[in-house]
N, C-alpha and C. Protein backbone atom coordinates (compact mmCIF):
# COMPACT_ATOMS: atom_id res chain seq x y z
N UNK A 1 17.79 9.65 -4.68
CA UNK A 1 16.85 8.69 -4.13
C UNK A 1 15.46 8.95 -4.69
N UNK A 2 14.90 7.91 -4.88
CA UNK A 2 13.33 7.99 -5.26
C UNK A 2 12.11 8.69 -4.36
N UNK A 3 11.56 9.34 -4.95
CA UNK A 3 11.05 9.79 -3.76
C UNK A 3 9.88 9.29 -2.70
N UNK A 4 9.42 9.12 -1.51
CA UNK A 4 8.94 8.49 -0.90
C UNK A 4 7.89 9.05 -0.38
N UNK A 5 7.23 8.40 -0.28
CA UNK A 5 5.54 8.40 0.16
C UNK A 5 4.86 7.80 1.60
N UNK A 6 4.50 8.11 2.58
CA UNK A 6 4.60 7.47 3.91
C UNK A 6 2.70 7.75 4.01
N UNK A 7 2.47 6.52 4.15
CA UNK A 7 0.67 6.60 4.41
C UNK A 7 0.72 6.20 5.96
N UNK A 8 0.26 7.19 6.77
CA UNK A 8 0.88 7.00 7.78
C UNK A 8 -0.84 7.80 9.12
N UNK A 9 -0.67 7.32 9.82
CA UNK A 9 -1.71 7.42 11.24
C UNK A 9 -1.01 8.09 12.04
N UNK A 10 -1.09 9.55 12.45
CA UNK A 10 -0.04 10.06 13.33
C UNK A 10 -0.70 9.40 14.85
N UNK A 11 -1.63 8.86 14.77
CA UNK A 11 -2.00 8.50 16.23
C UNK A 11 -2.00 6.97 16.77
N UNK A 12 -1.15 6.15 15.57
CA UNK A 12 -0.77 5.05 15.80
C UNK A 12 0.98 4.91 15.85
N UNK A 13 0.98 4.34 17.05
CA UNK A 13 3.20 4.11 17.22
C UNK A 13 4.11 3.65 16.35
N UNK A 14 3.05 2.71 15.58
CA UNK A 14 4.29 2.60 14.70
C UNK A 14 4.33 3.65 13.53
N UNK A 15 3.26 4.04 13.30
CA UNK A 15 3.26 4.76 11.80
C UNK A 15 4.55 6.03 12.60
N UNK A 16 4.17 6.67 13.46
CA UNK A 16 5.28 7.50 14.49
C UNK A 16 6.28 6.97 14.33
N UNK A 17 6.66 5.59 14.37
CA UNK A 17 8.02 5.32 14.56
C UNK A 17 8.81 5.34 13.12
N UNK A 18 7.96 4.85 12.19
CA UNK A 18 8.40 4.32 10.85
C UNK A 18 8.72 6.22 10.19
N UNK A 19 7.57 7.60 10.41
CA UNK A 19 8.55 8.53 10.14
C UNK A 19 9.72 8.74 11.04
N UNK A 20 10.01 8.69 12.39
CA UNK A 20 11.14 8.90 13.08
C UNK A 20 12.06 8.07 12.50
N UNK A 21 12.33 7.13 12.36
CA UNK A 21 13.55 6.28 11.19
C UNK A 21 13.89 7.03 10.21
N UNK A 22 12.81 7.34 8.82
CA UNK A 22 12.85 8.02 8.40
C UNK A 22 13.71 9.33 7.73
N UNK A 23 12.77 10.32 8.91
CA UNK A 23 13.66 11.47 9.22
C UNK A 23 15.29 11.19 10.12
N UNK A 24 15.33 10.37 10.91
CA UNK A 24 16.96 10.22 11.26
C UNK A 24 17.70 10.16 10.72
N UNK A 25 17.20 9.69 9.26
CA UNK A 25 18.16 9.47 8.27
C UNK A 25 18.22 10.40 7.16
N UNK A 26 17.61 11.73 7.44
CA UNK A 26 17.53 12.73 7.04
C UNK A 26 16.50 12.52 5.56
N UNK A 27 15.44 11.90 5.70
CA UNK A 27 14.73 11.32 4.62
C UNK A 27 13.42 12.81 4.75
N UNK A 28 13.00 12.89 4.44
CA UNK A 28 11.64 13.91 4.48
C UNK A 28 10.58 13.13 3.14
N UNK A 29 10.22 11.95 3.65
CA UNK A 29 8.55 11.54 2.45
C UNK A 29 7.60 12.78 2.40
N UNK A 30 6.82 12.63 1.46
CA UNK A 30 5.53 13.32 1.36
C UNK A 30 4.52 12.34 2.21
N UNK A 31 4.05 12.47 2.97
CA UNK A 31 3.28 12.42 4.56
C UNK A 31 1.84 12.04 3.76
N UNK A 32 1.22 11.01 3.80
CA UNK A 32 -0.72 10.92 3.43
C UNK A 32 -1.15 10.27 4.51
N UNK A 33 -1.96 11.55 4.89
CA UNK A 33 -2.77 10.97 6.45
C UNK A 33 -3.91 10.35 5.34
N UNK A 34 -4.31 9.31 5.64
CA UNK A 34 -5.02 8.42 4.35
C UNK A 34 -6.73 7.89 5.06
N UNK A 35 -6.06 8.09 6.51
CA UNK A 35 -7.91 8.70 7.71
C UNK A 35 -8.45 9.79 6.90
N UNK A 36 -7.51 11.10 6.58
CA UNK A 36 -7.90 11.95 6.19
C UNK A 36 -8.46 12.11 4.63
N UNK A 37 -7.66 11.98 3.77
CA UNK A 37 -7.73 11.75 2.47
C UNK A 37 -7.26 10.05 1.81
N UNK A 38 -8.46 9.85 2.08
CA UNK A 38 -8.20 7.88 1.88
C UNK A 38 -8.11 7.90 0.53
N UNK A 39 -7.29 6.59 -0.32
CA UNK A 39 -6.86 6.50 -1.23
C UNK A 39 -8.01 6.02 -2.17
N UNK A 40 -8.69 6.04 -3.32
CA UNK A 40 -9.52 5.65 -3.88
C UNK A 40 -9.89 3.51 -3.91
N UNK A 41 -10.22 3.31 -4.77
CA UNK A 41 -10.14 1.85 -4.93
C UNK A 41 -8.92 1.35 -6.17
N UNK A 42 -8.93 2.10 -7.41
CA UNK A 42 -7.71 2.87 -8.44
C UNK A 42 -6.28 2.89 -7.34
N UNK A 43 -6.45 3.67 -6.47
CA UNK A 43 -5.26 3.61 -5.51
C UNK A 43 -4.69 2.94 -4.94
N UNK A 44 -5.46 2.03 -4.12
CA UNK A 44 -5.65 0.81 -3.78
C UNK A 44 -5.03 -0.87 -4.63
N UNK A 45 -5.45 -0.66 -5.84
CA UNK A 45 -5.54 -1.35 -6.35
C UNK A 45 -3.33 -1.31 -6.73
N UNK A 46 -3.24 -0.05 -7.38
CA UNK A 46 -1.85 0.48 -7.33
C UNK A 46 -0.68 0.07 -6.98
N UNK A 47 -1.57 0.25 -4.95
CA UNK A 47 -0.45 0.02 -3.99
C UNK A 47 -0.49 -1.08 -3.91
N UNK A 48 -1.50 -2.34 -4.05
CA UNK A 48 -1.27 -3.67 -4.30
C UNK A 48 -0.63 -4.20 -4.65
N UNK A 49 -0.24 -3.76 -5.97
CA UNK A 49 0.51 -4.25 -6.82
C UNK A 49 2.14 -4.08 -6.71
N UNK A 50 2.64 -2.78 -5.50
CA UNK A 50 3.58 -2.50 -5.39
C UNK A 50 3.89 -3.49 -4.43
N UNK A 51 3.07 -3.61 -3.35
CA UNK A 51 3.38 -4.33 -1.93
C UNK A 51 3.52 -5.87 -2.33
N UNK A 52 2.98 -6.00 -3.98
CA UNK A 52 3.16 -7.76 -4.22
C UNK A 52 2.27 -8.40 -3.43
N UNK A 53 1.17 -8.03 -2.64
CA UNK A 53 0.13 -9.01 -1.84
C UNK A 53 -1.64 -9.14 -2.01
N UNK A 54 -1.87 -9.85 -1.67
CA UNK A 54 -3.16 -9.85 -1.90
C UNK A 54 -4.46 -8.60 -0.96
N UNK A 55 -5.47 -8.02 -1.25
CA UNK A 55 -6.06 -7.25 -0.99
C UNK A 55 -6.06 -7.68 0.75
N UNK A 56 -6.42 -8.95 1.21
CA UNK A 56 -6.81 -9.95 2.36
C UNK A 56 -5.47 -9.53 3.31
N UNK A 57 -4.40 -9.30 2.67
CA UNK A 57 -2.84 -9.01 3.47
C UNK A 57 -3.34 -7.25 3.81
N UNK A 58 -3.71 -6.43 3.72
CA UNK A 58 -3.62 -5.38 3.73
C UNK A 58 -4.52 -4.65 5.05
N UNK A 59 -5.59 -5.56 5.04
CA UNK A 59 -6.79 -5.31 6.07
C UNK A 59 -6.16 -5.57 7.63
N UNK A 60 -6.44 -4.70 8.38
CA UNK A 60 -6.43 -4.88 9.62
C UNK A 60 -8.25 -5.68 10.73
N UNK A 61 -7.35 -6.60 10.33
CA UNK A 61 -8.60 -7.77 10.99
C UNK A 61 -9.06 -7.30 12.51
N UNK A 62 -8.58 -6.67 13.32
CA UNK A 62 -9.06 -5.98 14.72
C UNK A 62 -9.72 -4.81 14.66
N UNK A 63 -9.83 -4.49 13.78
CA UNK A 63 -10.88 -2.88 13.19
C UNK A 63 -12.08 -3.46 13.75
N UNK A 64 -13.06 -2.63 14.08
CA UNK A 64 -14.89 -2.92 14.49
C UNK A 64 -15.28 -3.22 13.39
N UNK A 65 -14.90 -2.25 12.29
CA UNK A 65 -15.58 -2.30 10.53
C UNK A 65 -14.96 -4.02 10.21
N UNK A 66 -14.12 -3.98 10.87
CA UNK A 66 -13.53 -5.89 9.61
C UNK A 66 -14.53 -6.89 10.53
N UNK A 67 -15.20 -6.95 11.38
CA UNK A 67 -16.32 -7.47 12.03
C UNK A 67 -17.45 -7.34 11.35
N UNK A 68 -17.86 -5.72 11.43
CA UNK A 68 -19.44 -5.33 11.48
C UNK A 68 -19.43 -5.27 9.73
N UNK A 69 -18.61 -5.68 8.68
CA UNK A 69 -19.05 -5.87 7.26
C UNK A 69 -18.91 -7.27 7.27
N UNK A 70 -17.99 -8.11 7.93
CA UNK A 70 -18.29 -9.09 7.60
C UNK A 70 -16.99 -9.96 6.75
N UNK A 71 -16.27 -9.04 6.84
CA UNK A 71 -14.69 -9.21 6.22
C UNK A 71 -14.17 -10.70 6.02
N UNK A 72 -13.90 -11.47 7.40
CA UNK A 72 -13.76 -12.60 7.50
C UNK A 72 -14.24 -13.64 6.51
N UNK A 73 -15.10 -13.12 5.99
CA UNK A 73 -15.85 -14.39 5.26
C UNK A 73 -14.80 -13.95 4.03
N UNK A 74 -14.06 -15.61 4.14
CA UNK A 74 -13.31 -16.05 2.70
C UNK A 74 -13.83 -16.17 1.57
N UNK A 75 -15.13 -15.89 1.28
CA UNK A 75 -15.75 -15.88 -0.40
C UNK A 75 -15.10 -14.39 -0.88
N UNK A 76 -15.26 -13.63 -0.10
CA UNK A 76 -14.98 -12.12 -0.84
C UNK A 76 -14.20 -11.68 -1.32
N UNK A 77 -14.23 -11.12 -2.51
CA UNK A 77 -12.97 -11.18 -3.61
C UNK A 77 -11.97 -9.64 -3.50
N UNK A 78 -10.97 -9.75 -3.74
CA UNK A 78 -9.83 -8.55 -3.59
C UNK A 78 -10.75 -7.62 -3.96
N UNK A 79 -11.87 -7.16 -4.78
CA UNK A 79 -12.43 -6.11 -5.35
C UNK A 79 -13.29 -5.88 -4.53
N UNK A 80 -14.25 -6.81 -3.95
CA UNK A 80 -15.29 -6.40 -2.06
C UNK A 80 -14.05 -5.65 -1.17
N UNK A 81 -12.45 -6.60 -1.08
CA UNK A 81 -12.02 -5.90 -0.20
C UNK A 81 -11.69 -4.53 -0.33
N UNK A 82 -11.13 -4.55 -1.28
CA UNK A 82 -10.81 -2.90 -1.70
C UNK A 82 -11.67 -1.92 -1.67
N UNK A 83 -12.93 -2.44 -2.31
CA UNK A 83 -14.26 -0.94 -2.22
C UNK A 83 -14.62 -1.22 -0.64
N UNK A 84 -14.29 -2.16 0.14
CA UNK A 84 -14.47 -1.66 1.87
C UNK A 84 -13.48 -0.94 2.31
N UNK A 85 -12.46 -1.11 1.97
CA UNK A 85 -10.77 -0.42 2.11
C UNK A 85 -11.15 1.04 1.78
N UNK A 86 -11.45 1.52 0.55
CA UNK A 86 -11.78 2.55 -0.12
C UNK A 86 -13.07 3.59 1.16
N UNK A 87 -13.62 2.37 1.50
CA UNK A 87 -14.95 3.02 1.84
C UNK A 87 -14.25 3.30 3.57
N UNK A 88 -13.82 2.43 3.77
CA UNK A 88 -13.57 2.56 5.21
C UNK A 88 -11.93 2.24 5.57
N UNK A 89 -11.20 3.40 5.34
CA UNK A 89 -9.78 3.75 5.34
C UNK A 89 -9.15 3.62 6.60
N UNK A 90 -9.91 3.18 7.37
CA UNK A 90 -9.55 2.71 8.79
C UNK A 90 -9.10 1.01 9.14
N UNK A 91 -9.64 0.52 7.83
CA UNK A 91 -9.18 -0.91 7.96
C UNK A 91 -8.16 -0.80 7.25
N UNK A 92 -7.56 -0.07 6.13
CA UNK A 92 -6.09 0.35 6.04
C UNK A 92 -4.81 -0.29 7.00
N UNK A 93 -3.76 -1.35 6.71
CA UNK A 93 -2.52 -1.71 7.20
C UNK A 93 -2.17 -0.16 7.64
N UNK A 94 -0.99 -0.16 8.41
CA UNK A 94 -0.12 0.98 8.29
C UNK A 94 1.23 1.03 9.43
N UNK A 95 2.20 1.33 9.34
CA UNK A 95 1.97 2.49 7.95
C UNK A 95 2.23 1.79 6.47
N UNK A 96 2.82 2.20 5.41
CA UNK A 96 2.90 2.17 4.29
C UNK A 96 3.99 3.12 3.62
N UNK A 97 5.47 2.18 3.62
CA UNK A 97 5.90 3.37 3.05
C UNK A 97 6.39 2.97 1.39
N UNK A 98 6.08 4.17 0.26
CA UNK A 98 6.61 3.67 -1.12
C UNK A 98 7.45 4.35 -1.60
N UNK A 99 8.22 3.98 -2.22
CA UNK A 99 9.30 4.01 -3.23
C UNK A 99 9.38 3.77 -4.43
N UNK A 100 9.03 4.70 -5.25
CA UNK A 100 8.70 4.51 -6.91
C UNK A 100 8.11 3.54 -7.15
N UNK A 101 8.60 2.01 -7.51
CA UNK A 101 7.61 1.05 -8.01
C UNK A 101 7.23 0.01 -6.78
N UNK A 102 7.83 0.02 -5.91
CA UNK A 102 8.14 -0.67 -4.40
C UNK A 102 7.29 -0.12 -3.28
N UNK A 103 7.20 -1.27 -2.49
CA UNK A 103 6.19 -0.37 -0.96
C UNK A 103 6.42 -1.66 -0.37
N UNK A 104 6.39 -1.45 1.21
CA UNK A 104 6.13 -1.84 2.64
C UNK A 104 5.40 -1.82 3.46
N UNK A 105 5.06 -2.58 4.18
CA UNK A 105 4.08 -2.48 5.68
C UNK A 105 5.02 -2.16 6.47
N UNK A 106 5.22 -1.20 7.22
CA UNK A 106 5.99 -0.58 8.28
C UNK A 106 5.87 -1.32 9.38
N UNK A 107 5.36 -3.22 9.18
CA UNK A 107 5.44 -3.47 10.70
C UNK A 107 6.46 -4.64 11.08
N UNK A 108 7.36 -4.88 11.36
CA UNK A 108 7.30 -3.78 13.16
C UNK A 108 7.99 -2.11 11.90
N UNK A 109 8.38 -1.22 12.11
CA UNK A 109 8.39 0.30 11.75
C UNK A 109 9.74 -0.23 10.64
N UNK A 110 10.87 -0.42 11.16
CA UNK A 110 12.00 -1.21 10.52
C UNK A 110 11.89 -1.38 9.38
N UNK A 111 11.08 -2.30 8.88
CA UNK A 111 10.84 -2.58 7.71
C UNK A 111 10.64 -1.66 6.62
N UNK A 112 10.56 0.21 7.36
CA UNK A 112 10.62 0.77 6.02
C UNK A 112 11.93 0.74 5.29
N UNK A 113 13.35 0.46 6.33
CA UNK A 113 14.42 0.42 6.26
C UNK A 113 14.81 -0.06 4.61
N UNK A 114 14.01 -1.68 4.07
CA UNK A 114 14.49 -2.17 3.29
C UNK A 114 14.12 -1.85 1.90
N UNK A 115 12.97 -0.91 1.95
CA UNK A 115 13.14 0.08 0.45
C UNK A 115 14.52 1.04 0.64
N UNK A 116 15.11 1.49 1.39
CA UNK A 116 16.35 2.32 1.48
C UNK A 116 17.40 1.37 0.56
N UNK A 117 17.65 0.70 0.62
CA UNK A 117 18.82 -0.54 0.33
C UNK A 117 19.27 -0.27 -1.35
């Protein structure tokens, strides 16, 4: 199996749930608390390309930061979103799990299921 990568919030349920799947299935990813060590804009840009979506799919619109920058406003291009992404790793989707050239939004958690396949 390819090996897997889980960008993951231990203090959010699903990112919790999406490793418990996971590991049930005797999987062990390499774990990036990404609060902790956030992914660059290079990184970013990466996992974009794996997840197949636009920068705008990735943001968590209920963050204080996707308010207080101003996020909403539809002029701003995948490259504003990303260097806010970059800058503020809290508006980060999650979890995130990848698989060599492939990745997922873990939501609902399930969904890491279909990189397994």
């Amino acid at each position: 199996m390819t090996d897997l990568t889980l960008y993951h919030n231990p203090r959010c349920s699903k990112s919790r749930g999406a490793l418990e799947l996971l590991e049930a299935r005797g999987l062990t990813p390499t774990v990036v608390r990404y609060l902790d060590t956030p992914p660059s804009a290079d990184e970013l840009h990466t996992l974009l390309g794996k997840l197949g979506i636009p920068a705008r799919q990735l943001l968590r619109s209920g963050e204080d930061e996707y308010k207080a920058l101003g996020l909403a406003d539809s002029s701003l291009s995948d490259e504003q979103l990303i260097a806010a992404m970059a800058s503020h790793p809290k508006l980060i989707e999650r979890p995130i799990l990848i698989a060599g050239e492939r990745a997922v939004i873990g939501r609902p958690p399930e969904k890491v299921l279909e990189l397994l396949v």
